[in-house]
PDB file of N, CA and C in Angstrom:
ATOM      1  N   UNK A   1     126.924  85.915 100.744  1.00  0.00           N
ATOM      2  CA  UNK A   1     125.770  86.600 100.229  1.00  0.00           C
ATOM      3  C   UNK A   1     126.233  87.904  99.579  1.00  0.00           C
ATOM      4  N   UNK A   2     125.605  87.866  98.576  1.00  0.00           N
ATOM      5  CA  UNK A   2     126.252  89.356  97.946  1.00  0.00           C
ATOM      6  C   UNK A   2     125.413  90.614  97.969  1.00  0.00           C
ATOM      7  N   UNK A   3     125.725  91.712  97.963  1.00  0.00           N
ATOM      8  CA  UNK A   3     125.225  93.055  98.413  1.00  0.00           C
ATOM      9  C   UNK A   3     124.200  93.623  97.386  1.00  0.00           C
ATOM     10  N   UNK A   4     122.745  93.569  97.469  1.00  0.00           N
ATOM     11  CA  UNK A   4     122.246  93.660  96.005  1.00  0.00           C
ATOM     12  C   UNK A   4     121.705  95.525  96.034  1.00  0.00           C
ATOM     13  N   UNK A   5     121.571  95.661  94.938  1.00  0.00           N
ATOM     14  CA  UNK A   5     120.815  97.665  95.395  1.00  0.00           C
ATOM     15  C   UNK A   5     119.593  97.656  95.227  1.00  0.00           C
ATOM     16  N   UNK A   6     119.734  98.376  97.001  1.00  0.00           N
ATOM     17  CA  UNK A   6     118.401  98.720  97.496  1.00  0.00           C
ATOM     18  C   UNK A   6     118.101 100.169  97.494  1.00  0.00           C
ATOM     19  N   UNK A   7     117.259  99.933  97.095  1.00  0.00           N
ATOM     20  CA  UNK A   7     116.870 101.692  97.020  1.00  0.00           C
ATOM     21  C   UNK A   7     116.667 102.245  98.636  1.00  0.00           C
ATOM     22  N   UNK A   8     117.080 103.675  98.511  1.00  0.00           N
ATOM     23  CA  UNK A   8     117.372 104.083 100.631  1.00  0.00           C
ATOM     24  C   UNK A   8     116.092 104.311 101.024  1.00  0.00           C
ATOM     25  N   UNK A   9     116.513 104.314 102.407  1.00  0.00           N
ATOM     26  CA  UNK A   9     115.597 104.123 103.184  1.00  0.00           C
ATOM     27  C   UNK A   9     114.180 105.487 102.986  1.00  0.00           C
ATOM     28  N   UNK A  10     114.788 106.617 102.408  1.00  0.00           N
ATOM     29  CA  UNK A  10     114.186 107.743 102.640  1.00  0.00           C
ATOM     30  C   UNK A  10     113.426 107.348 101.083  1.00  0.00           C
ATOM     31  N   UNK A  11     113.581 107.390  99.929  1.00  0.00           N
ATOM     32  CA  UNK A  11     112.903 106.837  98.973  1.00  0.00           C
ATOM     33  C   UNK A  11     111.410 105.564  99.297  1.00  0.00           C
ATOM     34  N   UNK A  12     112.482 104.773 100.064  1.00  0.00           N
ATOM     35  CA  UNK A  12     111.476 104.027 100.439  1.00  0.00           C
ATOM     36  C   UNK A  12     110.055 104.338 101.288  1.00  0.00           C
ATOM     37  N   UNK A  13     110.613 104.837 102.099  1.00  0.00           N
ATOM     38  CA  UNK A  13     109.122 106.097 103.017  1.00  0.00           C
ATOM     39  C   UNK A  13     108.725 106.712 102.194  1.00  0.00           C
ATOM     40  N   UNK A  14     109.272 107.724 101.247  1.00  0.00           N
ATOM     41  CA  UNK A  14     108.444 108.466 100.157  1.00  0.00           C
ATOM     42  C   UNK A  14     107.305 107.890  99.848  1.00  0.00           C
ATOM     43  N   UNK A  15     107.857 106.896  99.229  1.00  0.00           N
ATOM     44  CA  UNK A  15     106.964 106.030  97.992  1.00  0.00           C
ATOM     45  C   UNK A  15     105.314 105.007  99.137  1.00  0.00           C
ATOM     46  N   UNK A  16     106.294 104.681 100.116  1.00  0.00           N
ATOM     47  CA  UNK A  16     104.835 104.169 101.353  1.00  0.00           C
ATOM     48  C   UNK A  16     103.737 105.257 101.746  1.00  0.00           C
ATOM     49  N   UNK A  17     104.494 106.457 102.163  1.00  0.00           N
ATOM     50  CA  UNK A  17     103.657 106.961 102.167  1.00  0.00           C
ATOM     51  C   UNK A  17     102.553 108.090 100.897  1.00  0.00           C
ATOM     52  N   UNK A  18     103.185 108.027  99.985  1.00  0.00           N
ATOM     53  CA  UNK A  18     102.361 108.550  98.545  1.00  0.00           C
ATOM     54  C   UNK A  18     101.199 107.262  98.543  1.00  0.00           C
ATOM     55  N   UNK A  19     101.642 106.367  99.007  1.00  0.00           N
ATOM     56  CA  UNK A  19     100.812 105.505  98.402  1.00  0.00           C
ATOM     57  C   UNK A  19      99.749 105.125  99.788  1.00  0.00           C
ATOM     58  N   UNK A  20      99.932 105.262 101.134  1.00  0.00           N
ATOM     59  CA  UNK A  20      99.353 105.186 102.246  1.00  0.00           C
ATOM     60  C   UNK A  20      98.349 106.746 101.734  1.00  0.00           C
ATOM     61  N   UNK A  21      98.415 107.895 101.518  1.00  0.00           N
ATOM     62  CA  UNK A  21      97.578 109.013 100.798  1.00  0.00           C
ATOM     63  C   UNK A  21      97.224 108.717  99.878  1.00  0.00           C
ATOM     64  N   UNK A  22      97.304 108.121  98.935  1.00  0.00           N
ATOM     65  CA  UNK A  22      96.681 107.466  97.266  1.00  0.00           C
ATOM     66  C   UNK A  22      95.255 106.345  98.015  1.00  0.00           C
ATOM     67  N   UNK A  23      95.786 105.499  98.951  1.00  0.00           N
ATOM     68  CA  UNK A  23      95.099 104.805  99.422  1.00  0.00           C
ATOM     69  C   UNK A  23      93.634 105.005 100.094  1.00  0.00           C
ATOM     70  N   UNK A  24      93.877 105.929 100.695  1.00  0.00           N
ATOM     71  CA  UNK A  24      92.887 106.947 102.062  1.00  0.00           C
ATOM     72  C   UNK A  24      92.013 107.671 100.745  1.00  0.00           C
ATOM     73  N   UNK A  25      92.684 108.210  99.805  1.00  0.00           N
ATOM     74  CA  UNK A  25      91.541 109.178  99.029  1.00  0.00           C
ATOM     75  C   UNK A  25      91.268 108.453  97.736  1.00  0.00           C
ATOM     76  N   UNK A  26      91.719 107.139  97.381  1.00  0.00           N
ATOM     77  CA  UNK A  26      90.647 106.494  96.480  1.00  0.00           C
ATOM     78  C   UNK A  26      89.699 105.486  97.702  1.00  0.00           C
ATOM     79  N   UNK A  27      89.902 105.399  99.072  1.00  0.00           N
ATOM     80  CA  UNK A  27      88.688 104.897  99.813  1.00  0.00           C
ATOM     81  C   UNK A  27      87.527 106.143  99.357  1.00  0.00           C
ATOM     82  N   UNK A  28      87.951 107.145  99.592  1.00  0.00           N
ATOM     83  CA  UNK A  28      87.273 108.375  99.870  1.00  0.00           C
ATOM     84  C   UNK A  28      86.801 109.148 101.323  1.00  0.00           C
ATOM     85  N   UNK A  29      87.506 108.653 101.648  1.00  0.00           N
ATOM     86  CA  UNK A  29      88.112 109.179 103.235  1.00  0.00           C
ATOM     87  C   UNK A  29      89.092 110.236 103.938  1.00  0.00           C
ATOM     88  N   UNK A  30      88.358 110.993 104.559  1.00  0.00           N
ATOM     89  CA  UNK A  30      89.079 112.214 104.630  1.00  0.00           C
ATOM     90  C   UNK A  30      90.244 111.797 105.747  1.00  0.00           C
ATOM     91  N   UNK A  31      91.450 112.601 106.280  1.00  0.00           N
ATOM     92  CA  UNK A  31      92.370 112.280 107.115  1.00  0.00           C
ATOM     93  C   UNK A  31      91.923 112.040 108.541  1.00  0.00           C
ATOM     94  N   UNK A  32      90.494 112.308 108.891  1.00  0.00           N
ATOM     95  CA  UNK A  32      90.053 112.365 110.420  1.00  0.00           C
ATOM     96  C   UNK A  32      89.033 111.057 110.329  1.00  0.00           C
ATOM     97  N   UNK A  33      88.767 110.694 109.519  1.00  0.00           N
ATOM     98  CA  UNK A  33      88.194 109.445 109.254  1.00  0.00           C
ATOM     99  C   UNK A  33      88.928 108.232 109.003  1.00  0.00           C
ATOM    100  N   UNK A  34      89.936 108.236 108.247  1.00  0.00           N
ATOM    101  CA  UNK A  34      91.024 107.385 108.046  1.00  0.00           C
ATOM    102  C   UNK A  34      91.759 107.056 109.235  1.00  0.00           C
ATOM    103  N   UNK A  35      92.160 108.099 110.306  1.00  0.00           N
ATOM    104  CA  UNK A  35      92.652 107.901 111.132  1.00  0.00           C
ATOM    105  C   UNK A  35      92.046 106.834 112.167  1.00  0.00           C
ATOM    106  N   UNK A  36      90.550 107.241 112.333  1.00  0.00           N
ATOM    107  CA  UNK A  36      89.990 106.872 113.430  1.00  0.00           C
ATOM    108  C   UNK A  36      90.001 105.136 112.888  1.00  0.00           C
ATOM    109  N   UNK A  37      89.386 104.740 111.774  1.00  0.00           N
ATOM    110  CA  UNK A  37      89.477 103.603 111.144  1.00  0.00           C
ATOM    111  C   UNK A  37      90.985 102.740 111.764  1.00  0.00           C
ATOM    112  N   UNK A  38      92.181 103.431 111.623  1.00  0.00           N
ATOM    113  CA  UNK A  38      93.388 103.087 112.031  1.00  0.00           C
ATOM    114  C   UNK A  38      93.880 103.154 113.525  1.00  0.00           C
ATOM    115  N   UNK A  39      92.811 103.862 114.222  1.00  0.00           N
ATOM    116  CA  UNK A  39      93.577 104.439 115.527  1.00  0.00           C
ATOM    117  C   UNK A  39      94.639 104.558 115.825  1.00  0.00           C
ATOM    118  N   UNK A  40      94.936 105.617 114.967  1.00  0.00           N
ATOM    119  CA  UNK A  40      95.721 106.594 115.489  1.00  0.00           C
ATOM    120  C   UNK A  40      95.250 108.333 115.277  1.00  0.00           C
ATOM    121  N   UNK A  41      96.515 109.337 115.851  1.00  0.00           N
ATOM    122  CA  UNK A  41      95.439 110.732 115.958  1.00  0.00           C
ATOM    123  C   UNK A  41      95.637 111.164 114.023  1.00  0.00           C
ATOM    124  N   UNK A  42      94.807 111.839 114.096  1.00  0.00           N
ATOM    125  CA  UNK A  42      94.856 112.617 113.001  1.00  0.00           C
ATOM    126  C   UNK A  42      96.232 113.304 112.230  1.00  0.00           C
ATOM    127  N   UNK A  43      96.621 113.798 113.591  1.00  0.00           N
ATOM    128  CA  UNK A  43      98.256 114.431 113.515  1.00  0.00           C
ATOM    129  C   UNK A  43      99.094 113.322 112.954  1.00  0.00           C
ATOM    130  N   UNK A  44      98.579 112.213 113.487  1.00  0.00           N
ATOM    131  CA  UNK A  44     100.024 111.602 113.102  1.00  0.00           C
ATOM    132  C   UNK A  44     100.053 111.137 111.789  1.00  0.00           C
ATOM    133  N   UNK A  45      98.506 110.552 111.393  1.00  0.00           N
ATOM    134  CA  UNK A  45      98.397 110.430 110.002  1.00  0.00           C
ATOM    135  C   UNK A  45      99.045 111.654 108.962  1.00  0.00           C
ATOM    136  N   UNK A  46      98.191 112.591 109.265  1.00  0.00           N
ATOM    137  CA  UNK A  46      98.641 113.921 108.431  1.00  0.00           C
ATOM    138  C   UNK A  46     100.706 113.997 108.823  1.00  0.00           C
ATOM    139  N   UNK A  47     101.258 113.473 109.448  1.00  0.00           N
ATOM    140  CA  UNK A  47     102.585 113.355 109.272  1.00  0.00           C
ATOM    141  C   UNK A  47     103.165 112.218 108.510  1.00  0.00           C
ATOM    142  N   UNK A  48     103.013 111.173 108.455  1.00  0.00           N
ATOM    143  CA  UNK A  48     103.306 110.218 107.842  1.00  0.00           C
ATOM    144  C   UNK A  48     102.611 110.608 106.445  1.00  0.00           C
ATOM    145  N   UNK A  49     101.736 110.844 106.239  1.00  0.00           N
ATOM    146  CA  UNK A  49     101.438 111.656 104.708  1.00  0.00           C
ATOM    147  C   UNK A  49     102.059 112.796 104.080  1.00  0.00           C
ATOM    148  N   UNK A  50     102.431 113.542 105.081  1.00  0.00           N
ATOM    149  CA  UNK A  50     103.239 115.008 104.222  1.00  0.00           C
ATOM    150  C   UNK A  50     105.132 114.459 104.684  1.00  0.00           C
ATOM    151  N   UNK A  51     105.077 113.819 105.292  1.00  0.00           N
ATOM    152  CA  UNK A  51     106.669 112.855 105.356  1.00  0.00           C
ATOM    153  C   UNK A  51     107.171 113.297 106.463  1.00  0.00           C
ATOM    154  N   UNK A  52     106.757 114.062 107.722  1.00  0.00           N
ATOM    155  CA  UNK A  52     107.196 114.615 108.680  1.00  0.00           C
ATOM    156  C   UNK A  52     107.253 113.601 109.644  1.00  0.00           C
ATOM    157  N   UNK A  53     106.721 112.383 109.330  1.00  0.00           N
ATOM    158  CA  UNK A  53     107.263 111.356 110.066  1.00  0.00           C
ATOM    159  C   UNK A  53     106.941 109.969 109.294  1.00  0.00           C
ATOM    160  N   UNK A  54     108.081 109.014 109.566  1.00  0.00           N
ATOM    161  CA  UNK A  54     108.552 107.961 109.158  1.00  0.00           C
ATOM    162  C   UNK A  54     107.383 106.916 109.311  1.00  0.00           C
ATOM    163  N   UNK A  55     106.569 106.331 108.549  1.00  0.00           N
ATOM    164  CA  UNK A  55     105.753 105.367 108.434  1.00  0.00           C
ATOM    165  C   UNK A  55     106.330 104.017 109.261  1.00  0.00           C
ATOM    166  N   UNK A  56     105.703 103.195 110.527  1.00  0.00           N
ATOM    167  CA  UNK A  56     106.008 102.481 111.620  1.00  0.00           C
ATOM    168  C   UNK A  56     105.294 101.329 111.049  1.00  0.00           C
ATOM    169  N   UNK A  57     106.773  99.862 111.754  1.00  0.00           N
ATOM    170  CA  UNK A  57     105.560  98.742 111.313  1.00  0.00           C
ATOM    171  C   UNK A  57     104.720  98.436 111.870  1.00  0.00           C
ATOM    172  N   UNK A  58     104.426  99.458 113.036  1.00  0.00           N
ATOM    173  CA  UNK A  58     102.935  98.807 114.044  1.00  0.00           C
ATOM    174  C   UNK A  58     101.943  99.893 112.670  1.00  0.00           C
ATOM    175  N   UNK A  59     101.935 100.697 111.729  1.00  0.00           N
ATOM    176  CA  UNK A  59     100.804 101.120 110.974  1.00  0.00           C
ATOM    177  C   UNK A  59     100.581  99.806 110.162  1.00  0.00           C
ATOM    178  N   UNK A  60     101.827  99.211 109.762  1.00  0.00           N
ATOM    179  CA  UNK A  60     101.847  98.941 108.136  1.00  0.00           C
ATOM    180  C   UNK A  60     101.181  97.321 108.949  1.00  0.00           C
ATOM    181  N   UNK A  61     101.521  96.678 110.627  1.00  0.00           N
ATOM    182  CA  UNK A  61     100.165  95.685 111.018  1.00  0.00           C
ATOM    183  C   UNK A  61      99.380  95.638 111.000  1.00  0.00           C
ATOM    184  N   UNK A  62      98.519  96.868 111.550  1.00  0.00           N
ATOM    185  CA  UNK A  62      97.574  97.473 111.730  1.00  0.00           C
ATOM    186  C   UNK A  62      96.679  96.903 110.567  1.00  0.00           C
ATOM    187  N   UNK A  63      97.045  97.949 109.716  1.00  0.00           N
ATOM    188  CA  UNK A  63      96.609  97.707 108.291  1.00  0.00           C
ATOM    189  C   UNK A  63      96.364  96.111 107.584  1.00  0.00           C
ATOM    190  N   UNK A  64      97.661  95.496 107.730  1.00  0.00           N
ATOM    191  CA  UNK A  64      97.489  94.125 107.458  1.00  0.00           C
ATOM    192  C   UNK A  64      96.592  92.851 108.687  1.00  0.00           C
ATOM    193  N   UNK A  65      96.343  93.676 109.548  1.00  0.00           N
ATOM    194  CA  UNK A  65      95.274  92.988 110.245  1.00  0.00           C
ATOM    195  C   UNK A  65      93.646  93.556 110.348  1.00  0.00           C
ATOM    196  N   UNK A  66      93.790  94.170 109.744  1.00  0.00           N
ATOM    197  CA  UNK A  66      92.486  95.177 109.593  1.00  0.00           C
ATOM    198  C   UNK A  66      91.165  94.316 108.020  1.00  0.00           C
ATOM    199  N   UNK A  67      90.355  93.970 108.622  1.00  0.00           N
ATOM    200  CA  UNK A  67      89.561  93.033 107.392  1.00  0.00           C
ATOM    201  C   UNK A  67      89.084  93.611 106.408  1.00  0.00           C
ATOM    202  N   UNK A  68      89.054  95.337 106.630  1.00  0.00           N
ATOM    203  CA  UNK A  68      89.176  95.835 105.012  1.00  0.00           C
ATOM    204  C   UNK A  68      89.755  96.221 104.431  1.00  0.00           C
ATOM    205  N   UNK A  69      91.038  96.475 105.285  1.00  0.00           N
ATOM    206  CA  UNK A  69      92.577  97.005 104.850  1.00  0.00           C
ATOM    207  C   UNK A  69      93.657  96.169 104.005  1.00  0.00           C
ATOM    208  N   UNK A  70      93.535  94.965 104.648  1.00  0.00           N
ATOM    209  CA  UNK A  70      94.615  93.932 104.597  1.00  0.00           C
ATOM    210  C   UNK A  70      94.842  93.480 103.265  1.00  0.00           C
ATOM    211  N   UNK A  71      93.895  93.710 102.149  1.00  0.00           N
ATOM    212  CA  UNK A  71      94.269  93.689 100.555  1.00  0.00           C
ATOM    213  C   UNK A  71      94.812  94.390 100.505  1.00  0.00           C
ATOM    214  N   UNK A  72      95.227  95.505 100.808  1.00  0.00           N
ATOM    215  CA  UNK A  72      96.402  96.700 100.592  1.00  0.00           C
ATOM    216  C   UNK A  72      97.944  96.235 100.840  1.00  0.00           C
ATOM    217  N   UNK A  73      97.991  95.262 101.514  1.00  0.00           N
ATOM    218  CA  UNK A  73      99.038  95.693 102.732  1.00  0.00           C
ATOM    219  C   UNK A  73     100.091  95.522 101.754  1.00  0.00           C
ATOM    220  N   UNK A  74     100.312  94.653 100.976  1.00  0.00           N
ATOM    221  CA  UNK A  74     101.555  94.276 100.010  1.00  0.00           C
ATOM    222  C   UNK A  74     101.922  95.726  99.281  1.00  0.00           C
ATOM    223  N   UNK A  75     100.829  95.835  98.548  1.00  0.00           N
ATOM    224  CA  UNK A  75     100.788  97.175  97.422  1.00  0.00           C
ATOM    225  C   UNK A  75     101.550  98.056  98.412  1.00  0.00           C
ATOM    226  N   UNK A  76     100.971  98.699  99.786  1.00  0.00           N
ATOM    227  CA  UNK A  76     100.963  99.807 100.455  1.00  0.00           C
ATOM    228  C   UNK A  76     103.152  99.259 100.880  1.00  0.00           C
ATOM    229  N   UNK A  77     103.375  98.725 101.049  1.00  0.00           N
ATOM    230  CA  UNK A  77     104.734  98.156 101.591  1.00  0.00           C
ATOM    231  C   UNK A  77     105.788  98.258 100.372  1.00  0.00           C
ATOM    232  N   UNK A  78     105.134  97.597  98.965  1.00  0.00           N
ATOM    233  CA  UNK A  78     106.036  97.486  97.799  1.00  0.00           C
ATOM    234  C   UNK A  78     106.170  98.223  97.183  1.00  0.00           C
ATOM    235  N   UNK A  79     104.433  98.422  96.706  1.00  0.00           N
ATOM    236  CA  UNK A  79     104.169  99.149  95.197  1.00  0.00           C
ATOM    237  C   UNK A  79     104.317  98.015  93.888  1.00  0.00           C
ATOM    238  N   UNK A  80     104.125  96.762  94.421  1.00  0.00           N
ATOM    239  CA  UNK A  80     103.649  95.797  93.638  1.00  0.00           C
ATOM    240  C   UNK A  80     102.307  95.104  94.228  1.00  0.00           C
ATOM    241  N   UNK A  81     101.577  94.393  93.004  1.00  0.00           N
ATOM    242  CA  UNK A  81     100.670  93.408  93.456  1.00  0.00           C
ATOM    243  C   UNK A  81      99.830  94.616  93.709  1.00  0.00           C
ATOM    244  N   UNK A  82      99.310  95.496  92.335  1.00  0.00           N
ATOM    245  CA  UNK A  82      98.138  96.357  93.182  1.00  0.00           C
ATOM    246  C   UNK A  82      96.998  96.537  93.561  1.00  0.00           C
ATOM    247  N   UNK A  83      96.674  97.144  94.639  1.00  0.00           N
ATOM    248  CA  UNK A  83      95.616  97.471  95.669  1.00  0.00           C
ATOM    249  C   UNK A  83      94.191  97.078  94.892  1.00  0.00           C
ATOM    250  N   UNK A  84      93.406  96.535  94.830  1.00  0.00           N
ATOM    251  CA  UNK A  84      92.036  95.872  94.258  1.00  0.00           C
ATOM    252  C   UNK A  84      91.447  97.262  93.782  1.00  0.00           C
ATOM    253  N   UNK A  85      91.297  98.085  95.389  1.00  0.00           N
ATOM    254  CA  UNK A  85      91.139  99.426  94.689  1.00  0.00           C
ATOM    255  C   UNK A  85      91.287 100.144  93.495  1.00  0.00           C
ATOM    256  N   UNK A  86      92.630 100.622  93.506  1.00  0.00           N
ATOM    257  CA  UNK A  86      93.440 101.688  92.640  1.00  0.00           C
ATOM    258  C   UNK A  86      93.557 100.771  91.145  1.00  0.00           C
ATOM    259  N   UNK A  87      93.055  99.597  90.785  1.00  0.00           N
ATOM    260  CA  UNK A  87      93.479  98.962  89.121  1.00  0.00           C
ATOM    261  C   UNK A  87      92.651  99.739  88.348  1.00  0.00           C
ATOM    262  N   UNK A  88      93.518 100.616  87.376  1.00  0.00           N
ATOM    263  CA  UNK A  88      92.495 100.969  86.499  1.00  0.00           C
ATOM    264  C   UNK A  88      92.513 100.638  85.273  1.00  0.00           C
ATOM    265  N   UNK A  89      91.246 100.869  84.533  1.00  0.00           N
ATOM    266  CA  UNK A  89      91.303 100.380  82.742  1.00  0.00           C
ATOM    267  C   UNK A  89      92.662  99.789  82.569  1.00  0.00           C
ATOM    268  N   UNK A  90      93.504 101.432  82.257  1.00  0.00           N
ATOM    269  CA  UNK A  90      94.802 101.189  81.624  1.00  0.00           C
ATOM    270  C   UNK A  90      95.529 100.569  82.235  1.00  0.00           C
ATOM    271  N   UNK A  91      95.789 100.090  83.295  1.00  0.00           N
ATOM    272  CA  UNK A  91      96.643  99.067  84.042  1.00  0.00           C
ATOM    273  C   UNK A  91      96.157  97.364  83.519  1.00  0.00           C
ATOM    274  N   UNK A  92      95.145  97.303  83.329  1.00  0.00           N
ATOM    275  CA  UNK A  92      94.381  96.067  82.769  1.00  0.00           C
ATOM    276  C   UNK A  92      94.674  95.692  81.795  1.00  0.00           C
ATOM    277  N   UNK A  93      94.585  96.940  80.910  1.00  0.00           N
ATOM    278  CA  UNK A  93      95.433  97.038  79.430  1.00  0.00           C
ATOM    279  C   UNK A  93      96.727  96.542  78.678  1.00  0.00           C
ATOM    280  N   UNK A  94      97.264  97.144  80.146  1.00  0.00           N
ATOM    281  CA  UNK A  94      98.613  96.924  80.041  1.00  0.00           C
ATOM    282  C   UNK A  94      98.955  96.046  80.386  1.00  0.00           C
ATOM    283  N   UNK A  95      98.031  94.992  81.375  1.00  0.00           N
ATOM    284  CA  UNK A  95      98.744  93.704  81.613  1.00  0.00           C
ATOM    285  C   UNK A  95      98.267  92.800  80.349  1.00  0.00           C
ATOM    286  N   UNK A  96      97.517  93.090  79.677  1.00  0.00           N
ATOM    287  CA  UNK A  96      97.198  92.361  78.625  1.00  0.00           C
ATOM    288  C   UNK A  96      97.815  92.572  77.072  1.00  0.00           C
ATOM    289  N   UNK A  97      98.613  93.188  77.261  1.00  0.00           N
ATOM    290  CA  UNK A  97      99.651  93.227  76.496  1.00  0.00           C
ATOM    291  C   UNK A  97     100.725  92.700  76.260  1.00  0.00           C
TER     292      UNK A  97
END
């Protein structure tokens, strides 16, 4: 098997969590509401959002077992296949090009 490039691990959290905060405020949900939706505390959300802590795969289940979440879960993990939410005009545009 050959060694292909992966982008690191810390890039990779970046980008989950920009997009776990992109997610929460095009619901329109503030961080104490989002949380509770997720159960977990507030704190911890507000860490995994400002990067002070590492996004866990018991969130990224959570989420994918959650019946209004679980259209996210790919987008929120990749940053492909996006969120039903977040498509806008110009993304439409652009796939039609």
């Amino acid at each position: 098997m050959q060694p292909i490039n992966l982008p690191s691990m810390g890039h990779l959290n970046h980008e989950a969590r920009r997009r776990l905060r992109k997610l929460r405020e095009a619901l329109g949900l503030s961080r104490p509401k989002f949380a509770e939706i997720l159960g977990i505390p507030p704190t911890t959300l507000k860490n995994y959002e400002l990067g002070y802590r590492e996004i866990g795969g018991g969130l990224l289940l959570v989420i994918a077992n959650h019946n209004e979440l679980n259209e996210h879960t790919s987008w929120l993990m990749t940053g492909t296949n996006p969120s039903p939410l977040l498509v806008t005009a110009a993304d439409i545009r652009q796939c039609r090009q």
